[in-house]
PDB file of N, CA and C in Angstrom:
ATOM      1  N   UNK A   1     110.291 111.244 144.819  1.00  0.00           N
ATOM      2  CA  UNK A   1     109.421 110.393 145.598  1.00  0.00           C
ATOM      3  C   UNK A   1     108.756 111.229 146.688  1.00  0.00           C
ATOM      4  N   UNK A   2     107.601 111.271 146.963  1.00  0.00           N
ATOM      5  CA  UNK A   2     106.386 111.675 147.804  1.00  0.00           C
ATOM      6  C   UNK A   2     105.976 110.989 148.569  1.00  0.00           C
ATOM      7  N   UNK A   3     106.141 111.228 149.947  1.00  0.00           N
ATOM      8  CA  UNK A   3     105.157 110.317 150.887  1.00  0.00           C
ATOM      9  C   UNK A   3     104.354 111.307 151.911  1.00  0.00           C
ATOM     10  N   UNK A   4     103.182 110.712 152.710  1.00  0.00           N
ATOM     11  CA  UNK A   4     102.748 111.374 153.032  1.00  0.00           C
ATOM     12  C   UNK A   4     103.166 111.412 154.817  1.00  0.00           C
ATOM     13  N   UNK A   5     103.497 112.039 155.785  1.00  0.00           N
ATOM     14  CA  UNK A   5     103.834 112.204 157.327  1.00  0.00           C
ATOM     15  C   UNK A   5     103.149 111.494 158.071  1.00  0.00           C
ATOM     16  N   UNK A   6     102.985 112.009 159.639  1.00  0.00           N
ATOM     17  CA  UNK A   6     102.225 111.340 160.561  1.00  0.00           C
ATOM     18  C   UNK A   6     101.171 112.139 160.457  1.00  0.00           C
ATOM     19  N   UNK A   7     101.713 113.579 159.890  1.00  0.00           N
ATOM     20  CA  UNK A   7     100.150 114.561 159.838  1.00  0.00           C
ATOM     21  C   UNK A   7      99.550 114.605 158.605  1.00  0.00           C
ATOM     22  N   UNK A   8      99.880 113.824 157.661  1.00  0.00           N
ATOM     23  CA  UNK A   8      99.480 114.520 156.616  1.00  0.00           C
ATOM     24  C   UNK A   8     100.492 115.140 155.478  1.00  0.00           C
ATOM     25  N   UNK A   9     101.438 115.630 155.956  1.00  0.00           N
ATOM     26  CA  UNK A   9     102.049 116.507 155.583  1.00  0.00           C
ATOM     27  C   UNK A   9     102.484 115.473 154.378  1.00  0.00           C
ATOM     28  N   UNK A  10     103.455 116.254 153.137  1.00  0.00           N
ATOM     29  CA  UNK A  10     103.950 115.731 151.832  1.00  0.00           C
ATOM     30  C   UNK A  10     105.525 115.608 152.983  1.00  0.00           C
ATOM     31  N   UNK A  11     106.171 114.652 152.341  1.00  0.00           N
ATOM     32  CA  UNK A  11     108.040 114.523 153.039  1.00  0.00           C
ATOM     33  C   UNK A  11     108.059 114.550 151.793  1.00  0.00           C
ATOM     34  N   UNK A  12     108.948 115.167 150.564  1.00  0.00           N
ATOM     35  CA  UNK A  12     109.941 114.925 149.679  1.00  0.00           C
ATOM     36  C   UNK A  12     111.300 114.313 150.136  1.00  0.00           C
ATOM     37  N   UNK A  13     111.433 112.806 149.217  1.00  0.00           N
ATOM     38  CA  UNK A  13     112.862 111.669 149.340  1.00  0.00           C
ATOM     39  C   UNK A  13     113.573 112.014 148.292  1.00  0.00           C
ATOM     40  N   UNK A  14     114.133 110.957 147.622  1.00  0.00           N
ATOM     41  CA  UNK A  14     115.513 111.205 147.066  1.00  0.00           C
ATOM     42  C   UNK A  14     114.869 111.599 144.871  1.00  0.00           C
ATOM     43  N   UNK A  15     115.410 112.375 144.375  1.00  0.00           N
ATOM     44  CA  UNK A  15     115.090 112.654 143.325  1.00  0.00           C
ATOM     45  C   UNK A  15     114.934 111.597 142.194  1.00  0.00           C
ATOM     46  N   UNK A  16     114.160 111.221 141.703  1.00  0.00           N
ATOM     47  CA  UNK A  16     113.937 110.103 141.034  1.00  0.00           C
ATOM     48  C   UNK A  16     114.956 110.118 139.437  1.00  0.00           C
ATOM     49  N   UNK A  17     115.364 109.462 138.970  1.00  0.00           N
ATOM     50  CA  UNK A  17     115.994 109.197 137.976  1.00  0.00           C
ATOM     51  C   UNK A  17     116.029 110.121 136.943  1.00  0.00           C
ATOM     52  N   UNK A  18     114.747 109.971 136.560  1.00  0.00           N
ATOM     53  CA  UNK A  18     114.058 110.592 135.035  1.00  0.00           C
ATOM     54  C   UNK A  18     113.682 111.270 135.869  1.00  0.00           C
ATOM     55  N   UNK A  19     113.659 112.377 136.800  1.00  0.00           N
ATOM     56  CA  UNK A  19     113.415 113.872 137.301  1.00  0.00           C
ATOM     57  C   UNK A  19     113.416 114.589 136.191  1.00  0.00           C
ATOM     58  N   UNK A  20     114.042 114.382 135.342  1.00  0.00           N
ATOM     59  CA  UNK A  20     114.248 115.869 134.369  1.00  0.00           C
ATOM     60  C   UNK A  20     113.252 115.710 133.037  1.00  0.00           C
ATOM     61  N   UNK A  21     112.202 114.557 133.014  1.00  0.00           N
ATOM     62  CA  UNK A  21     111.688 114.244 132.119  1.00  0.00           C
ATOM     63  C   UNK A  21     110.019 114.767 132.568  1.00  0.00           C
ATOM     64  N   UNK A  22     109.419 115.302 131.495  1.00  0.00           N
ATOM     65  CA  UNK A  22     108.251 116.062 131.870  1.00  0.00           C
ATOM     66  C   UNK A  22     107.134 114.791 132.152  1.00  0.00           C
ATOM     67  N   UNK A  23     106.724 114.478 133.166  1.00  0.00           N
ATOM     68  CA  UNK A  23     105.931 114.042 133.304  1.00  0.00           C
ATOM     69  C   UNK A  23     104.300 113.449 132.983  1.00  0.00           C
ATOM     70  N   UNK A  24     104.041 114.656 131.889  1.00  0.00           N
ATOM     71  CA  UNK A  24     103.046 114.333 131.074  1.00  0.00           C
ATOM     72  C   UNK A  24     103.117 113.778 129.797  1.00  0.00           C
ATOM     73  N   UNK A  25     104.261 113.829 129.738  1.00  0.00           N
ATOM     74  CA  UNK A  25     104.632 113.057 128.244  1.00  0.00           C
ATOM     75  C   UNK A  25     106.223 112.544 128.212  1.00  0.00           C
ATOM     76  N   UNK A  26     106.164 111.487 128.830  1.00  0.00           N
ATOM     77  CA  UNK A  26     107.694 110.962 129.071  1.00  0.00           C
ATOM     78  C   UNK A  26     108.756 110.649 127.585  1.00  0.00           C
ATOM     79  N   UNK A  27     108.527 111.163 126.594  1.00  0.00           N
ATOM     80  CA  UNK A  27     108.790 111.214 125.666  1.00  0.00           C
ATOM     81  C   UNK A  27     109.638 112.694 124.966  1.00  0.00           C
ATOM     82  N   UNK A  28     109.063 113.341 125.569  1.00  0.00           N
ATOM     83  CA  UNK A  28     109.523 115.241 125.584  1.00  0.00           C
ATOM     84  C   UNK A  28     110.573 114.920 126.964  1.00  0.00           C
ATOM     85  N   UNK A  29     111.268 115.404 126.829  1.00  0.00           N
ATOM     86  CA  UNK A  29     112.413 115.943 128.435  1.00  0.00           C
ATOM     87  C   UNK A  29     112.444 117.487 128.388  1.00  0.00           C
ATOM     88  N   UNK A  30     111.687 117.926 129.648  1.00  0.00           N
ATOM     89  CA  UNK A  30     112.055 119.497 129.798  1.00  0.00           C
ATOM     90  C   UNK A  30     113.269 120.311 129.302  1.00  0.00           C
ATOM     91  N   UNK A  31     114.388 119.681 128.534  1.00  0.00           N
ATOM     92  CA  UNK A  31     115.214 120.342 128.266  1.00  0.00           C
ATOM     93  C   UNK A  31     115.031 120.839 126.587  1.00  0.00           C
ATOM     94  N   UNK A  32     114.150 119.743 126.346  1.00  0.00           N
ATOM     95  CA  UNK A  32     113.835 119.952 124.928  1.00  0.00           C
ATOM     96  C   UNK A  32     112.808 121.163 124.750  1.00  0.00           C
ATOM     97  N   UNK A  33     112.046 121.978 126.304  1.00  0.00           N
ATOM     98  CA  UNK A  33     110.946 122.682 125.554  1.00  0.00           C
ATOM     99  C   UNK A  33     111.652 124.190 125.571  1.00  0.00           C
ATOM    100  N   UNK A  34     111.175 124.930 124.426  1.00  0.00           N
ATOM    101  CA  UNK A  34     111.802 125.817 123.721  1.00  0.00           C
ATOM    102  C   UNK A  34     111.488 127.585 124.789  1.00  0.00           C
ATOM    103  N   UNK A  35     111.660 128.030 125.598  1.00  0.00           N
ATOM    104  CA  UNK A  35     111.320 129.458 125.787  1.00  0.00           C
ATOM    105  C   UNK A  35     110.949 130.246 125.043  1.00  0.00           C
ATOM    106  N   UNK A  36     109.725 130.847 125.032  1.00  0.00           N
ATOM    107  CA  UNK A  36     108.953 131.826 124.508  1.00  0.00           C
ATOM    108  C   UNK A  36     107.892 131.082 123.096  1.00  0.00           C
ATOM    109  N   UNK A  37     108.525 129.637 122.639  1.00  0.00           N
ATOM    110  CA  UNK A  37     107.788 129.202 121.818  1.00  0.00           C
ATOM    111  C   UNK A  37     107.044 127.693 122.797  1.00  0.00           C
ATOM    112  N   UNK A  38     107.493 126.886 123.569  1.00  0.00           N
ATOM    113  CA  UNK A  38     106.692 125.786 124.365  1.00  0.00           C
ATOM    114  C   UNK A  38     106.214 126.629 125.712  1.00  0.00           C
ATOM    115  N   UNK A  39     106.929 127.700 126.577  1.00  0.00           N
ATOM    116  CA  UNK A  39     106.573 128.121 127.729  1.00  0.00           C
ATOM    117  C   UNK A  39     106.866 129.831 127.665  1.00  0.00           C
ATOM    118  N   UNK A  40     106.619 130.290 128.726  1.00  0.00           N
ATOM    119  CA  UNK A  40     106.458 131.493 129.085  1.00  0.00           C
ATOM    120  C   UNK A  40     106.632 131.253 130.407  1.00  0.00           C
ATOM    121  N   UNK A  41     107.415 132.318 131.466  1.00  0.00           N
ATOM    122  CA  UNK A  41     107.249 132.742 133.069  1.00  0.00           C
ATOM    123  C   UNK A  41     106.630 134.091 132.877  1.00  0.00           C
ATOM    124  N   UNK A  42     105.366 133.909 133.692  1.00  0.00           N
ATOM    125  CA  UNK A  42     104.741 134.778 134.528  1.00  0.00           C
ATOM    126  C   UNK A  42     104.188 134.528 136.024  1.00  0.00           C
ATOM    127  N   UNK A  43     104.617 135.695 136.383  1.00  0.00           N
ATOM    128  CA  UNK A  43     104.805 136.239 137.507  1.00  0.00           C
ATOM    129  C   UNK A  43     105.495 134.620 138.644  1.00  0.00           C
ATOM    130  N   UNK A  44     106.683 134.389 137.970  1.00  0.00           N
ATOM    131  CA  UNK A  44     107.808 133.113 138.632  1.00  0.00           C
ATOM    132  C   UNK A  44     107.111 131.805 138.157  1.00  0.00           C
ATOM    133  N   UNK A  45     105.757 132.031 137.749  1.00  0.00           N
ATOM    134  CA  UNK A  45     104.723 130.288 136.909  1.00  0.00           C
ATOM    135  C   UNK A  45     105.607 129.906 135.619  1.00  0.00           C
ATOM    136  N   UNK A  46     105.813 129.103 135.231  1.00  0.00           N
ATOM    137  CA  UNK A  46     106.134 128.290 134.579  1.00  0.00           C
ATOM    138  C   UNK A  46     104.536 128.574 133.403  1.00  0.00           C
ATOM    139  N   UNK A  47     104.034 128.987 132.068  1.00  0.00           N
ATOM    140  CA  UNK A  47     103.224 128.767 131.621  1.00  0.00           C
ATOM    141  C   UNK A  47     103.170 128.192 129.805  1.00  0.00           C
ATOM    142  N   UNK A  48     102.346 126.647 129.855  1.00  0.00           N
ATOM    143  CA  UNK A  48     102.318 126.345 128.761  1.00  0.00           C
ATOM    144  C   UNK A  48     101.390 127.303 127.692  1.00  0.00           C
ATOM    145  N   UNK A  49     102.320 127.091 126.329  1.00  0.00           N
ATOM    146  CA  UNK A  49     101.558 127.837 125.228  1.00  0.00           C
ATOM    147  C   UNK A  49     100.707 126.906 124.586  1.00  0.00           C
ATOM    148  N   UNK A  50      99.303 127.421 124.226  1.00  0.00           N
ATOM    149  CA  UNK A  50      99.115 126.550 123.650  1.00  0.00           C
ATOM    150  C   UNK A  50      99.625 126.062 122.179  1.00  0.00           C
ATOM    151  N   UNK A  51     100.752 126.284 121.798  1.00  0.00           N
ATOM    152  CA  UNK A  51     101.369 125.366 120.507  1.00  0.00           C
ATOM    153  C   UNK A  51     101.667 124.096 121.334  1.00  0.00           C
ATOM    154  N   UNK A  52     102.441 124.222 122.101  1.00  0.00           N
ATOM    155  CA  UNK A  52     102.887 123.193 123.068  1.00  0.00           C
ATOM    156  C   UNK A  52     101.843 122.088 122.894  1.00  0.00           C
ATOM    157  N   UNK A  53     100.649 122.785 123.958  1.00  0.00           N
ATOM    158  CA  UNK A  53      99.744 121.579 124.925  1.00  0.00           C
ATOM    159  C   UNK A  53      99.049 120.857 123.565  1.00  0.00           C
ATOM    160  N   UNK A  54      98.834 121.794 122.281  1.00  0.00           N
ATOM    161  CA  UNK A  54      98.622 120.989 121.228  1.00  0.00           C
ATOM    162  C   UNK A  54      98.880 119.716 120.716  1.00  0.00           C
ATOM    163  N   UNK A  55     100.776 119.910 120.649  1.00  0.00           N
ATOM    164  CA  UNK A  55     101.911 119.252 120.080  1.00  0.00           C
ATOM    165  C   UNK A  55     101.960 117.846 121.373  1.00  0.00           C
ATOM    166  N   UNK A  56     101.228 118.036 122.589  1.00  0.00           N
ATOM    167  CA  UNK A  56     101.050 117.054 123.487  1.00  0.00           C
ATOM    168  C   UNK A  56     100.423 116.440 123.220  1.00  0.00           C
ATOM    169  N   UNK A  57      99.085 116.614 122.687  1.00  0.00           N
ATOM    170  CA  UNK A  57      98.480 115.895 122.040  1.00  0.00           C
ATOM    171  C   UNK A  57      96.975 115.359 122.760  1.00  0.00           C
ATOM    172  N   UNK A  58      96.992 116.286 124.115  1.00  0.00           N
ATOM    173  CA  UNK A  58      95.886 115.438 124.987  1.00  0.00           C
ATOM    174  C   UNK A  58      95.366 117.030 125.931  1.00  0.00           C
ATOM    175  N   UNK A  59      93.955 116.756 126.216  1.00  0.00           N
ATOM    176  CA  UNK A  59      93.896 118.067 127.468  1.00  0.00           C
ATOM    177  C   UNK A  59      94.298 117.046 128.790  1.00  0.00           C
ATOM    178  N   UNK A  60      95.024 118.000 129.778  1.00  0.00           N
ATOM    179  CA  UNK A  60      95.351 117.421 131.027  1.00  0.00           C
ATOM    180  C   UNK A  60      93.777 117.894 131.822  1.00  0.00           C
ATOM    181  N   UNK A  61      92.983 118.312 131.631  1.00  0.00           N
ATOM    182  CA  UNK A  61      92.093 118.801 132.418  1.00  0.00           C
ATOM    183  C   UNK A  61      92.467 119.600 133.609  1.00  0.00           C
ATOM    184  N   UNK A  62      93.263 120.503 133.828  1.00  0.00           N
ATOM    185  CA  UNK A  62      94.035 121.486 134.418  1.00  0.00           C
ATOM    186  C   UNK A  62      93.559 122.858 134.576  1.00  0.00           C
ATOM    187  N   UNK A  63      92.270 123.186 133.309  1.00  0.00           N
ATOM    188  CA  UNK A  63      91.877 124.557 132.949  1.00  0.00           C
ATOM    189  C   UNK A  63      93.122 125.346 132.940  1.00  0.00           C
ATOM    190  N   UNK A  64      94.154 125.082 132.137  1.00  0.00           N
ATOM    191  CA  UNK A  64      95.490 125.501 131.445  1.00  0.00           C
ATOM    192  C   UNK A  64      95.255 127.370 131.379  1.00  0.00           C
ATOM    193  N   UNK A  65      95.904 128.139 131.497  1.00  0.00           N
ATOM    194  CA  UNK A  65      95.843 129.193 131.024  1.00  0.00           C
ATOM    195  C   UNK A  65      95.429 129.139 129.344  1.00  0.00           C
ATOM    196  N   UNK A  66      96.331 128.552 128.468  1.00  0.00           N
ATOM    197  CA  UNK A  66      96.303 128.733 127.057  1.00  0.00           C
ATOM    198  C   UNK A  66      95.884 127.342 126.936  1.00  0.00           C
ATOM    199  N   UNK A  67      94.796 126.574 127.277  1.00  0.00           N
ATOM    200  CA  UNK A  67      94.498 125.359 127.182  1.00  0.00           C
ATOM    201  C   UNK A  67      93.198 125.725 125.098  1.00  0.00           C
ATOM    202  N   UNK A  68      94.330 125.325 124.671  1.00  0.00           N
ATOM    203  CA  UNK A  68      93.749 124.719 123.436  1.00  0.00           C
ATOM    204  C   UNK A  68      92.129 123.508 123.039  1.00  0.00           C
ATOM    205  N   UNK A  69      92.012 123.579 124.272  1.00  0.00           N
ATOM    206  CA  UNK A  69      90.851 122.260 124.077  1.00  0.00           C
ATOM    207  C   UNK A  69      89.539 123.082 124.754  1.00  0.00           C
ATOM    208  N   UNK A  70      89.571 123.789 124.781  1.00  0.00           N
ATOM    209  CA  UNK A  70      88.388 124.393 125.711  1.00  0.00           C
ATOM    210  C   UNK A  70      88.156 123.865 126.619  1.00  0.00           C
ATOM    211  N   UNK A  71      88.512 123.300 127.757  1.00  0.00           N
ATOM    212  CA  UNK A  71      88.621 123.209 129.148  1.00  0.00           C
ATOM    213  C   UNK A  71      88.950 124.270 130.047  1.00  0.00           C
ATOM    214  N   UNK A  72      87.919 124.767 130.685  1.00  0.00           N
ATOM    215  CA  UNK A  72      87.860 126.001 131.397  1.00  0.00           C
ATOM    216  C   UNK A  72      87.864 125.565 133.025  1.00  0.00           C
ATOM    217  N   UNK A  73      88.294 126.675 133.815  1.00  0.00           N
ATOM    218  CA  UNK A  73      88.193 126.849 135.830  1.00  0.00           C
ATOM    219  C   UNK A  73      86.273 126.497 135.113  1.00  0.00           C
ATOM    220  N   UNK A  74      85.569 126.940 135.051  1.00  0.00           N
ATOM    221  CA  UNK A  74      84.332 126.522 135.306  1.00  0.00           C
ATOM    222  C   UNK A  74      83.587 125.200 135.018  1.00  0.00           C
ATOM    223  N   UNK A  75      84.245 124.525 133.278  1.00  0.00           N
ATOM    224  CA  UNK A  75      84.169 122.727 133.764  1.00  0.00           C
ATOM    225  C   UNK A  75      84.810 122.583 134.303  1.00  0.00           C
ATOM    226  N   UNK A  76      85.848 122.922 134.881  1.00  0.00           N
ATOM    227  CA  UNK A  76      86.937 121.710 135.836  1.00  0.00           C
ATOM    228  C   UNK A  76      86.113 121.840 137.348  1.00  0.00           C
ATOM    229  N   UNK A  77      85.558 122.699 137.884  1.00  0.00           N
ATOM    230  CA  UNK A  77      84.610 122.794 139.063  1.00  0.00           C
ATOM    231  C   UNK A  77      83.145 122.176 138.750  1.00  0.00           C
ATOM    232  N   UNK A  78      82.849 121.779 137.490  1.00  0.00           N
ATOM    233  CA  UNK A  78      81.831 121.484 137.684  1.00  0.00           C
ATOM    234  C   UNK A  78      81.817 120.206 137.930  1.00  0.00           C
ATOM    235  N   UNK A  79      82.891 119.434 137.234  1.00  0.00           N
ATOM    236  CA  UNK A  79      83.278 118.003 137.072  1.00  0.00           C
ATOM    237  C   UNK A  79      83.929 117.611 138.331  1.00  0.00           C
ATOM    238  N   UNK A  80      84.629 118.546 139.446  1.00  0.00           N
ATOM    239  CA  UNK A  80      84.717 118.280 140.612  1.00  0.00           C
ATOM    240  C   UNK A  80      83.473 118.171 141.130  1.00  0.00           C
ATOM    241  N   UNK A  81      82.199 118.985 140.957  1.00  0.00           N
ATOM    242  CA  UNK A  81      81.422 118.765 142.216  1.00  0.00           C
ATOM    243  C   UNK A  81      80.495 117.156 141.819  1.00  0.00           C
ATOM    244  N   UNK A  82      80.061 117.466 140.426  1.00  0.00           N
ATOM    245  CA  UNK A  82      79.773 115.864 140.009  1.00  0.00           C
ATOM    246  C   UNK A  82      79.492 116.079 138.916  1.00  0.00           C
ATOM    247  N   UNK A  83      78.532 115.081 137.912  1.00  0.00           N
ATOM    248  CA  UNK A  83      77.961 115.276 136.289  1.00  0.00           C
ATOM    249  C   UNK A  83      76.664 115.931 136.845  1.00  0.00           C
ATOM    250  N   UNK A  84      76.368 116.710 136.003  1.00  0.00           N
ATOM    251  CA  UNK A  84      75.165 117.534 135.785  1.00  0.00           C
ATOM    252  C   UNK A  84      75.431 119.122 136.929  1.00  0.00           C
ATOM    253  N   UNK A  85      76.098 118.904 137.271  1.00  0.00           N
ATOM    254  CA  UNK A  85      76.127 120.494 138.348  1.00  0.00           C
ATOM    255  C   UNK A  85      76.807 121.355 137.778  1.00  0.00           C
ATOM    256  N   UNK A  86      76.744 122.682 137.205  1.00  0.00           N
ATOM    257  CA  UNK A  86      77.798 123.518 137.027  1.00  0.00           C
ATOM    258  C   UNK A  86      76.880 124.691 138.390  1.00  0.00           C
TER     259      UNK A  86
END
């Protein structure tokens, strides 16, 4: 649980139940994903492969390192600033 301070700031509360369940697909539980075949660590990141983000079945719009859908850092900034701007 996340709330936000008097400044702003994030407070982390008490660990939620299903903590251990991946959040983008409550159906997978992080214990199920495989090292070196669902993820990779680089440099201490946590990084999805794309077999994985495939087997998810959806783009998170994240501009993923190994993002399988072609979603790139340059649409994801463009679609932040609005439609039609890159």
């Amino acid at each position: 649980m996340v709330r936000k301070g008097e400044r702003g700031r994030q407070i982390f509360g008490e660990r939620p139940e299903n903590a251990d369940i991946c959040p983008l697909k409550r159906s997978i539980a992080v214990s199920d994903l495989k090292e070196g075949e669902d993820f990779y660590f680089e440099r201490g990141l946590m990084v999805l492969t794309a077999k994985y983000l495939l087997k998810r079945g959806y783009c998170c719009k994240n501009a993923c390192r190994n993002c399988p859908y072609d979603f790139t850092k340059k649409r994801k900034e463009a679609e932040d600033k609005g439609p039609g701007k890159i």
